[in-house]
PDB file of N, CA and C in Angstrom:
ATOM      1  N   UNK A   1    -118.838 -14.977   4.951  1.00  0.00           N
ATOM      2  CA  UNK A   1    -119.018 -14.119   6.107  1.00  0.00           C
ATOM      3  C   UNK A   1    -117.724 -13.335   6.356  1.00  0.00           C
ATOM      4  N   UNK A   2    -117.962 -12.011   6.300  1.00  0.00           N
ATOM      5  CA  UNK A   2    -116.887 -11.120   6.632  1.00  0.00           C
ATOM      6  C   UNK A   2    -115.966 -11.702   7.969  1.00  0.00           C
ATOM      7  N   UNK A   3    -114.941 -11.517   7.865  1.00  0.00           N
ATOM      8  CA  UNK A   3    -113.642 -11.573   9.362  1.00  0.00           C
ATOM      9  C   UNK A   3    -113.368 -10.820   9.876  1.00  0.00           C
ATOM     10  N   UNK A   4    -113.689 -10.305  10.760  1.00  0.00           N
ATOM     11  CA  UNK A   4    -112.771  -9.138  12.204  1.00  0.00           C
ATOM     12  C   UNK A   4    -111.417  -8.969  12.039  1.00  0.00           C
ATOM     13  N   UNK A   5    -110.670  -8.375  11.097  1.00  0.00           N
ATOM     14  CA  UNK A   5    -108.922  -8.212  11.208  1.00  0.00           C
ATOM     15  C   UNK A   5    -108.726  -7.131  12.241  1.00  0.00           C
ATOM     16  N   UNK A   6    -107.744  -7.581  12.963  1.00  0.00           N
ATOM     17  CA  UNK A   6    -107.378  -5.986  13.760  1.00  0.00           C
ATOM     18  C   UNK A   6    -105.703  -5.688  13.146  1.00  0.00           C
ATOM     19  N   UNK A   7    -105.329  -4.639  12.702  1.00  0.00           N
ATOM     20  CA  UNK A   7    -104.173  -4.370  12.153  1.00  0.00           C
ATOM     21  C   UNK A   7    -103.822  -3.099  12.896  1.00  0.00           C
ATOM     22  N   UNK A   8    -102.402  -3.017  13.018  1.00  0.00           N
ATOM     23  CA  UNK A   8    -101.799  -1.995  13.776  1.00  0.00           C
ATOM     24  C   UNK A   8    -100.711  -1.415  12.858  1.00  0.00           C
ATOM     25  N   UNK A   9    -101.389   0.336  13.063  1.00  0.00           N
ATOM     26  CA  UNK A   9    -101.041   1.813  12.130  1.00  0.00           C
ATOM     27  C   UNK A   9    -100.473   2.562  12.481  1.00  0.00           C
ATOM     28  N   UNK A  10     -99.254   3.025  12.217  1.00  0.00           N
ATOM     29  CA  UNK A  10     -98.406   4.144  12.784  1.00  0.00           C
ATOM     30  C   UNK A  10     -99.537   5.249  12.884  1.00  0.00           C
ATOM     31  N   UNK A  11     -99.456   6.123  13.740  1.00  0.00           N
ATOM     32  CA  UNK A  11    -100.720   7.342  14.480  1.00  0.00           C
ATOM     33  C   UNK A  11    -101.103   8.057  12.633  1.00  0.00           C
ATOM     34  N   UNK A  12     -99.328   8.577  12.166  1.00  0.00           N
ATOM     35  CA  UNK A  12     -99.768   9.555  10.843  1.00  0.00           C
ATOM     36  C   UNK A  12    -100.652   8.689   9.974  1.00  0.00           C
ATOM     37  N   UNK A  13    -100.266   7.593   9.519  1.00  0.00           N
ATOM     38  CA  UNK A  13    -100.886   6.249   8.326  1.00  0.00           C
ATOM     39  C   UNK A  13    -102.423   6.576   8.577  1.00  0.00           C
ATOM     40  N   UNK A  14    -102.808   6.285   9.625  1.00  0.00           N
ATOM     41  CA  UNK A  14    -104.057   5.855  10.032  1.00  0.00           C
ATOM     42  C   UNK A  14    -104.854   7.261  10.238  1.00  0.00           C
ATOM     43  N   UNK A  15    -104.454   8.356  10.521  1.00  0.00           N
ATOM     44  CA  UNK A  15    -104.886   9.581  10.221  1.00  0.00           C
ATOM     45  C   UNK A  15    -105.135  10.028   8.733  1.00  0.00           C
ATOM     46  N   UNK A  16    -103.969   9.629   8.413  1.00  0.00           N
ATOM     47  CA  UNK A  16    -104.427  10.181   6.685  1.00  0.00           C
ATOM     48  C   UNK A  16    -105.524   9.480   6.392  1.00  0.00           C
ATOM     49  N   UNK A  17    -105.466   8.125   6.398  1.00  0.00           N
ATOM     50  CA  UNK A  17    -106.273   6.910   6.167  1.00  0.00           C
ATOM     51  C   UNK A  17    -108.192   7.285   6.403  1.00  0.00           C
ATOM     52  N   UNK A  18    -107.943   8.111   7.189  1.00  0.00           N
ATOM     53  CA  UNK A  18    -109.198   8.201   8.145  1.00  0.00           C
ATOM     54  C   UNK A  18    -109.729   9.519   7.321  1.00  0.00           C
ATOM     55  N   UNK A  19    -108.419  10.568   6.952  1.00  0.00           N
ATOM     56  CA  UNK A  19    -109.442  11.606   6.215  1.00  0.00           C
ATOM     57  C   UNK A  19    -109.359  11.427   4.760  1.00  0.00           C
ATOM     58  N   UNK A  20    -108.638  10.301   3.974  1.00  0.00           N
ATOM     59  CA  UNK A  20    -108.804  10.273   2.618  1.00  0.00           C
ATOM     60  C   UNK A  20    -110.413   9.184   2.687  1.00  0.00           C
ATOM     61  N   UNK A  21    -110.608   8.982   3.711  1.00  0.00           N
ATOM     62  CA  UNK A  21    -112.036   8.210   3.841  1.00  0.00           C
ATOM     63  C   UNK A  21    -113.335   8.920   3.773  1.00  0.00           C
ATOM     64  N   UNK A  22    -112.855  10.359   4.901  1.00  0.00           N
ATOM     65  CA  UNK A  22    -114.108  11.115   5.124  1.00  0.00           C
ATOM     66  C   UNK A  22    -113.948  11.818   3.698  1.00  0.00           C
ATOM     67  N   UNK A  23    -112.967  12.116   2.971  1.00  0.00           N
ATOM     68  CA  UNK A  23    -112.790  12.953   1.546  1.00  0.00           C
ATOM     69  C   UNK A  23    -113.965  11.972   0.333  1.00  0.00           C
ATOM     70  N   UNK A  24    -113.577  10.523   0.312  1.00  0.00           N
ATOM     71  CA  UNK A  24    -114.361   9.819  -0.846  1.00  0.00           C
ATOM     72  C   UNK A  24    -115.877   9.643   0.001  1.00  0.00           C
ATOM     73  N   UNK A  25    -116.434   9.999   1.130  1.00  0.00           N
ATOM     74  CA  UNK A  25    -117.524   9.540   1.905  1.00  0.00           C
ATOM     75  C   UNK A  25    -117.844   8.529   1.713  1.00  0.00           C
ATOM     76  N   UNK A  26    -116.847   7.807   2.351  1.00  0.00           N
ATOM     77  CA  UNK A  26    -116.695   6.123   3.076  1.00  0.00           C
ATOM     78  C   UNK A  26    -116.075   6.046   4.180  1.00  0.00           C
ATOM     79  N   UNK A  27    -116.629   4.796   4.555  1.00  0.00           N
ATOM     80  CA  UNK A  27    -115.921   4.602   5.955  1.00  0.00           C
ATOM     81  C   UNK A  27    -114.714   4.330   5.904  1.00  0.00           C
ATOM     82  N   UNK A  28    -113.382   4.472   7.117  1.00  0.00           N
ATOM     83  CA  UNK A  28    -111.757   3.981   6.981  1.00  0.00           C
ATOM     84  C   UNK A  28    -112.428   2.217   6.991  1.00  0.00           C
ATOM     85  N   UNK A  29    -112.789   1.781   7.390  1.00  0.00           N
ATOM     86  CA  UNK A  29    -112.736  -0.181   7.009  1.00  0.00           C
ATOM     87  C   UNK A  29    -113.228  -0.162   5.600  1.00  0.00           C
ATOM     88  N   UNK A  30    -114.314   0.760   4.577  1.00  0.00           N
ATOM     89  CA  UNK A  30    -114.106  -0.160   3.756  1.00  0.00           C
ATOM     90  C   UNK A  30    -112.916   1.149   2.428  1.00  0.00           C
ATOM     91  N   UNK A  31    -111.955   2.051   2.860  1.00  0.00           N
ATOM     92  CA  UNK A  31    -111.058   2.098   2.567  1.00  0.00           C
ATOM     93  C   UNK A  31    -109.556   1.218   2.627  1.00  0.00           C
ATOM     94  N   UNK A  32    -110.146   0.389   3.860  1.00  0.00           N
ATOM     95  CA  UNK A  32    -108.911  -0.908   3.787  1.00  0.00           C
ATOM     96  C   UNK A  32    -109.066  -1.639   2.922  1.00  0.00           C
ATOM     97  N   UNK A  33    -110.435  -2.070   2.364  1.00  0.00           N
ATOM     98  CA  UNK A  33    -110.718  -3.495   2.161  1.00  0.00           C
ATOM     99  C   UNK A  33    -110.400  -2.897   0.134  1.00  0.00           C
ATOM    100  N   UNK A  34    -110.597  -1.481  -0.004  1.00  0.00           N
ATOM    101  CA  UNK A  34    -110.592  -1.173  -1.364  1.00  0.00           C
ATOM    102  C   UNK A  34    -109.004  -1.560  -1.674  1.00  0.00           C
ATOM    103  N   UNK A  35    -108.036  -0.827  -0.707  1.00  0.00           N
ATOM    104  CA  UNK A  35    -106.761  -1.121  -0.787  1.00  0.00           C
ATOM    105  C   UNK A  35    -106.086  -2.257  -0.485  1.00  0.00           C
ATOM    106  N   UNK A  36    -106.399  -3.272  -0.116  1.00  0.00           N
ATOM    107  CA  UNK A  36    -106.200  -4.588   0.008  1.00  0.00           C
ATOM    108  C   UNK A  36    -106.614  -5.366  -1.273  1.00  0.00           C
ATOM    109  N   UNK A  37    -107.866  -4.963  -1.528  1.00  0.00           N
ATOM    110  CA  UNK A  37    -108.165  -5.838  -2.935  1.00  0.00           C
ATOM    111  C   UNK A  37    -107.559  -5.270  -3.565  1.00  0.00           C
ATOM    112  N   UNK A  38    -107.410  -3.996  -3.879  1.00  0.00           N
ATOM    113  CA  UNK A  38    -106.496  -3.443  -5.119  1.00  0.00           C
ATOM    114  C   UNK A  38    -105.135  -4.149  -5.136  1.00  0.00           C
ATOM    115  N   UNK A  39    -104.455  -3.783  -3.860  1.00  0.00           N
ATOM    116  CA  UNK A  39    -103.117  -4.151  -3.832  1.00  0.00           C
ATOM    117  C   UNK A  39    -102.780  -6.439  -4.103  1.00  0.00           C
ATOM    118  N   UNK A  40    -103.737  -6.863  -3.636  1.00  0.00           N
ATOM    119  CA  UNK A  40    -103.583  -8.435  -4.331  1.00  0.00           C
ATOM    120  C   UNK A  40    -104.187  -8.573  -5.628  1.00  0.00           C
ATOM    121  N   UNK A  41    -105.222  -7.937  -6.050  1.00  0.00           N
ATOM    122  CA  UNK A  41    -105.455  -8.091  -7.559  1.00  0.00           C
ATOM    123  C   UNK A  41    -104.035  -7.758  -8.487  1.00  0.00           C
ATOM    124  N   UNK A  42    -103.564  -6.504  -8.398  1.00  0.00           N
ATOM    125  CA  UNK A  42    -102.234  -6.117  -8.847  1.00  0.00           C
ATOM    126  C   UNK A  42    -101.083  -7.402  -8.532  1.00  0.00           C
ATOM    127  N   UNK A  43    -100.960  -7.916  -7.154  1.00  0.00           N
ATOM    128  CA  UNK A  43    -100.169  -9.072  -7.508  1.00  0.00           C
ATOM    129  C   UNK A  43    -100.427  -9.858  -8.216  1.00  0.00           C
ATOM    130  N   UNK A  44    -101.342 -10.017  -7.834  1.00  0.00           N
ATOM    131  CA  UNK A  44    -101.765 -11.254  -8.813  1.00  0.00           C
ATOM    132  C   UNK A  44    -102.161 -11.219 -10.406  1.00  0.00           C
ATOM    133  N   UNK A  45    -101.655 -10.248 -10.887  1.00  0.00           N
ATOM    134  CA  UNK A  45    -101.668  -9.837 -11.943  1.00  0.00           C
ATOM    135  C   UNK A  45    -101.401 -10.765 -13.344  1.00  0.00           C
ATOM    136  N   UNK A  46    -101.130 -10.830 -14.650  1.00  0.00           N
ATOM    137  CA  UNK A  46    -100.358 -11.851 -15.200  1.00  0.00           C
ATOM    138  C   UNK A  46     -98.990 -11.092 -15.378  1.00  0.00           C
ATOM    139  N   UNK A  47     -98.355 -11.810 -15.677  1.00  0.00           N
ATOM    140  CA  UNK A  47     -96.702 -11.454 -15.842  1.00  0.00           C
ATOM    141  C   UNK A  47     -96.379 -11.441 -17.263  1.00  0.00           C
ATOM    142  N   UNK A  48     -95.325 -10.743 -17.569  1.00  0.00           N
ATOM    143  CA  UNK A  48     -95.366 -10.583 -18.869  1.00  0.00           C
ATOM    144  C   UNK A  48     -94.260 -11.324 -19.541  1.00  0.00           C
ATOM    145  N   UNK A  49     -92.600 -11.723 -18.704  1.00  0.00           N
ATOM    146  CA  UNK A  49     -92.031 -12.326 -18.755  1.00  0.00           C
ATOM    147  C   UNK A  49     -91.013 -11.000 -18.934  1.00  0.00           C
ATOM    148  N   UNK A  50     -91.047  -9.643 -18.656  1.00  0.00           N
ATOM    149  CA  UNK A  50     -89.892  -8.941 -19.081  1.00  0.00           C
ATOM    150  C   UNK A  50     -90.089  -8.311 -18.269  1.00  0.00           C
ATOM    151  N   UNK A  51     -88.735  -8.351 -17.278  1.00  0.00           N
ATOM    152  CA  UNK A  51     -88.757  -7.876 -15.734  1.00  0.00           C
ATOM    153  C   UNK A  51     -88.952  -6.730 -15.894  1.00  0.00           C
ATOM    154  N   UNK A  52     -88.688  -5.981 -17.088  1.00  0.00           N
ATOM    155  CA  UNK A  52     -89.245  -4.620 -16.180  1.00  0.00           C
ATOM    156  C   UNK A  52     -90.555  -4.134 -16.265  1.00  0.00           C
ATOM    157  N   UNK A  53     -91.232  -4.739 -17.398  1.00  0.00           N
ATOM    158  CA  UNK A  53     -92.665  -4.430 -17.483  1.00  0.00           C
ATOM    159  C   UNK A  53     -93.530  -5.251 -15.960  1.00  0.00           C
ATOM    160  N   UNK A  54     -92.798  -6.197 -15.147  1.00  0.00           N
ATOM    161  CA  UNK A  54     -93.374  -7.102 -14.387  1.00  0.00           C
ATOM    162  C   UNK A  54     -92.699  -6.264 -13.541  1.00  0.00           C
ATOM    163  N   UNK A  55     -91.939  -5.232 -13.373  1.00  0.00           N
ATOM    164  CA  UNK A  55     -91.432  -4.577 -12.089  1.00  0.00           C
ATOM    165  C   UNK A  55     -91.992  -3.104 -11.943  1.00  0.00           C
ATOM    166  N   UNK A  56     -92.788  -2.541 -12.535  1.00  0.00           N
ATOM    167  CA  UNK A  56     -93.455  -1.507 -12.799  1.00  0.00           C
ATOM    168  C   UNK A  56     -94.112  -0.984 -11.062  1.00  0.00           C
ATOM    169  N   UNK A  57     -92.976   0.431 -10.045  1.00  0.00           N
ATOM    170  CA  UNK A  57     -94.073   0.495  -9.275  1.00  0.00           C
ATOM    171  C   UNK A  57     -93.577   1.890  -9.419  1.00  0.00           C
ATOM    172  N   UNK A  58     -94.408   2.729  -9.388  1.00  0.00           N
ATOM    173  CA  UNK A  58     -94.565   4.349  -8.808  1.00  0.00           C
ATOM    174  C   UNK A  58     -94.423   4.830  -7.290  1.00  0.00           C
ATOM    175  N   UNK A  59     -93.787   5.731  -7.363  1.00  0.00           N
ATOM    176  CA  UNK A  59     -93.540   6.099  -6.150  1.00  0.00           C
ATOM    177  C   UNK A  59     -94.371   7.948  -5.940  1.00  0.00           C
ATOM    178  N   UNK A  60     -95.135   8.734  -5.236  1.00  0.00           N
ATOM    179  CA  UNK A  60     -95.835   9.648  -5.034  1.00  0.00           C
ATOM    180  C   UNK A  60     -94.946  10.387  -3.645  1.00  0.00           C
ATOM    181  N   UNK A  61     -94.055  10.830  -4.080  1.00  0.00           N
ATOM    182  CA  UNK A  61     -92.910  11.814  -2.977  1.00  0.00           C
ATOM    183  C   UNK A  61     -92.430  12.876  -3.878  1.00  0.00           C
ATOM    184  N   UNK A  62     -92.025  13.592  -3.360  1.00  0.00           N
ATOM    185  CA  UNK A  62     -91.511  15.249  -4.146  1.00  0.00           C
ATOM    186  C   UNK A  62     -90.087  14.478  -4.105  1.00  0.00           C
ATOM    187  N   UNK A  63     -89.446  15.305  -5.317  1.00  0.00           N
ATOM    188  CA  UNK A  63     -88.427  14.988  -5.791  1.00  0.00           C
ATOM    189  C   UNK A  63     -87.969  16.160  -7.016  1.00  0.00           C
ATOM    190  N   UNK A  64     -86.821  16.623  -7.317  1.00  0.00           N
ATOM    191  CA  UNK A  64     -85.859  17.868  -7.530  1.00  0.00           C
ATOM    192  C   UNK A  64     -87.058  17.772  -9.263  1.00  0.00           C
ATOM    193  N   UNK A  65     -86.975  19.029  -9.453  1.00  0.00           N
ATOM    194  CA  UNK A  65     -88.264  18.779 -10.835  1.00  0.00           C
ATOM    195  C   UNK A  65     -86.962  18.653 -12.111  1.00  0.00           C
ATOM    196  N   UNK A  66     -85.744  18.694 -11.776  1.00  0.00           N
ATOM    197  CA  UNK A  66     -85.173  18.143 -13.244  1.00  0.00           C
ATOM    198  C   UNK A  66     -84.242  17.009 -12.846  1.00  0.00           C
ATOM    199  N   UNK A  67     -85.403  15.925 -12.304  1.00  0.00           N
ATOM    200  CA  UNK A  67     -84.737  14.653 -11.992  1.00  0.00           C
ATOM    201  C   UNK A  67     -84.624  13.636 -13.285  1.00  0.00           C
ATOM    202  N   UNK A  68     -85.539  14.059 -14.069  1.00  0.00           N
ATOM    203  CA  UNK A  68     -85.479  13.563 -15.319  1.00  0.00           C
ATOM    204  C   UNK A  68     -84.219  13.052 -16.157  1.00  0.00           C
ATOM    205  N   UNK A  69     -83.700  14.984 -16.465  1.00  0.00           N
ATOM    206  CA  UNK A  69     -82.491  14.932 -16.662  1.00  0.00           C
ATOM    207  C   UNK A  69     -81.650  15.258 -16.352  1.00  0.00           C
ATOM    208  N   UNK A  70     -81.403  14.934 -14.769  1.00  0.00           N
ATOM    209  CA  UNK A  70     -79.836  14.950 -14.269  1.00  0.00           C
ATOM    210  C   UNK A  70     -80.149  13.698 -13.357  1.00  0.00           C
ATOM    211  N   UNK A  71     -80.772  12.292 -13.634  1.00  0.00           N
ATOM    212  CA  UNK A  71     -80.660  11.173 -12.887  1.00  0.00           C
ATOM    213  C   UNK A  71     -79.076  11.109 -12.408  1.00  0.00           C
ATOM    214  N   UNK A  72     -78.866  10.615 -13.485  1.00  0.00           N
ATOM    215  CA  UNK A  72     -77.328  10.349 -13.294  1.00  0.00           C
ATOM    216  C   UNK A  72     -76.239  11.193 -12.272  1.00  0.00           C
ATOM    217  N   UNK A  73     -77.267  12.303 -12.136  1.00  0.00           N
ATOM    218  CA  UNK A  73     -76.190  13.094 -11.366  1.00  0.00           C
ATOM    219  C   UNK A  73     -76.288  12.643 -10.239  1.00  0.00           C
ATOM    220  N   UNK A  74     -77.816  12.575  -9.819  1.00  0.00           N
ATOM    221  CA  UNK A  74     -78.095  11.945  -8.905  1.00  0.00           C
ATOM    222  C   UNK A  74     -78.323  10.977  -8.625  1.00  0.00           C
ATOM    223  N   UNK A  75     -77.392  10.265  -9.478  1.00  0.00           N
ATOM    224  CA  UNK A  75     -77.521   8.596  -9.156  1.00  0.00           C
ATOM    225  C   UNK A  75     -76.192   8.246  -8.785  1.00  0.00           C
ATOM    226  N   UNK A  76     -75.381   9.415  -9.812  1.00  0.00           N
ATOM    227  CA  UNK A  76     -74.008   8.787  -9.354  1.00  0.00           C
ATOM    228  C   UNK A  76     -72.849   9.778  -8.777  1.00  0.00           C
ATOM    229  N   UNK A  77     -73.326  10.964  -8.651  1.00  0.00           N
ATOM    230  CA  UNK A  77     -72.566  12.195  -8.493  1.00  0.00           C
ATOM    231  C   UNK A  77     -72.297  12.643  -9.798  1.00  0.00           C
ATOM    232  N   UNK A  78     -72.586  13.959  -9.696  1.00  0.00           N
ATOM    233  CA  UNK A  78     -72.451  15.064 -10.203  1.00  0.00           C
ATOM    234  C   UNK A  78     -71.217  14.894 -11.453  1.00  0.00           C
ATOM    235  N   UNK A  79     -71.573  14.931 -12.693  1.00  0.00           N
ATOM    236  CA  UNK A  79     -69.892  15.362 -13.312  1.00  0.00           C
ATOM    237  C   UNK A  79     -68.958  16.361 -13.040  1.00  0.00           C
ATOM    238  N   UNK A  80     -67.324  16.345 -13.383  1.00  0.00           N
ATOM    239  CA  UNK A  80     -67.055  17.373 -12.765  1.00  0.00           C
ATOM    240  C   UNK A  80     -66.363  17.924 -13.762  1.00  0.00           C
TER     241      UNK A  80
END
């Protein structure tokens, strides 16, 4: 039997939340419940034993388009 969660959403979160719902035509609850299972299946994932293949996360933010190759610059300042 399903559970009643009540969870509390910063105003923007829960707005987006609400129209990436009306976008797939579903409701925002069972857009939680997709992202909840997604997000513990992924933990619960198997491990591979090589931290970085077991540390694998993406990040979806704008960022300078030749971050590629000038990390370093921007990781550590600029050469001079």
């Amino acid at each position: 039997m399903p559970l009643r969660t009540t969870i509390v959403l910063p105003s923007r979160l829960k707005a987006m939340a609400v129209a990436r719902a009306k976008d797939q035509g579903i409701s925002f609850g069972e857009l939680v419940r997709r992202a909840v299972e997604k997000h513990v299946q992924q933990a619960a994932g198997p491990k591979t034993g090589d931290p970085f293949w077991d540390n694998l996360t993406s990040y979806d933010v704008e960022s300078p388009a030749d971050l590629a190759a000038r990390h370093d610059d921007y990781l550590y300042g600029a050469k001079k």
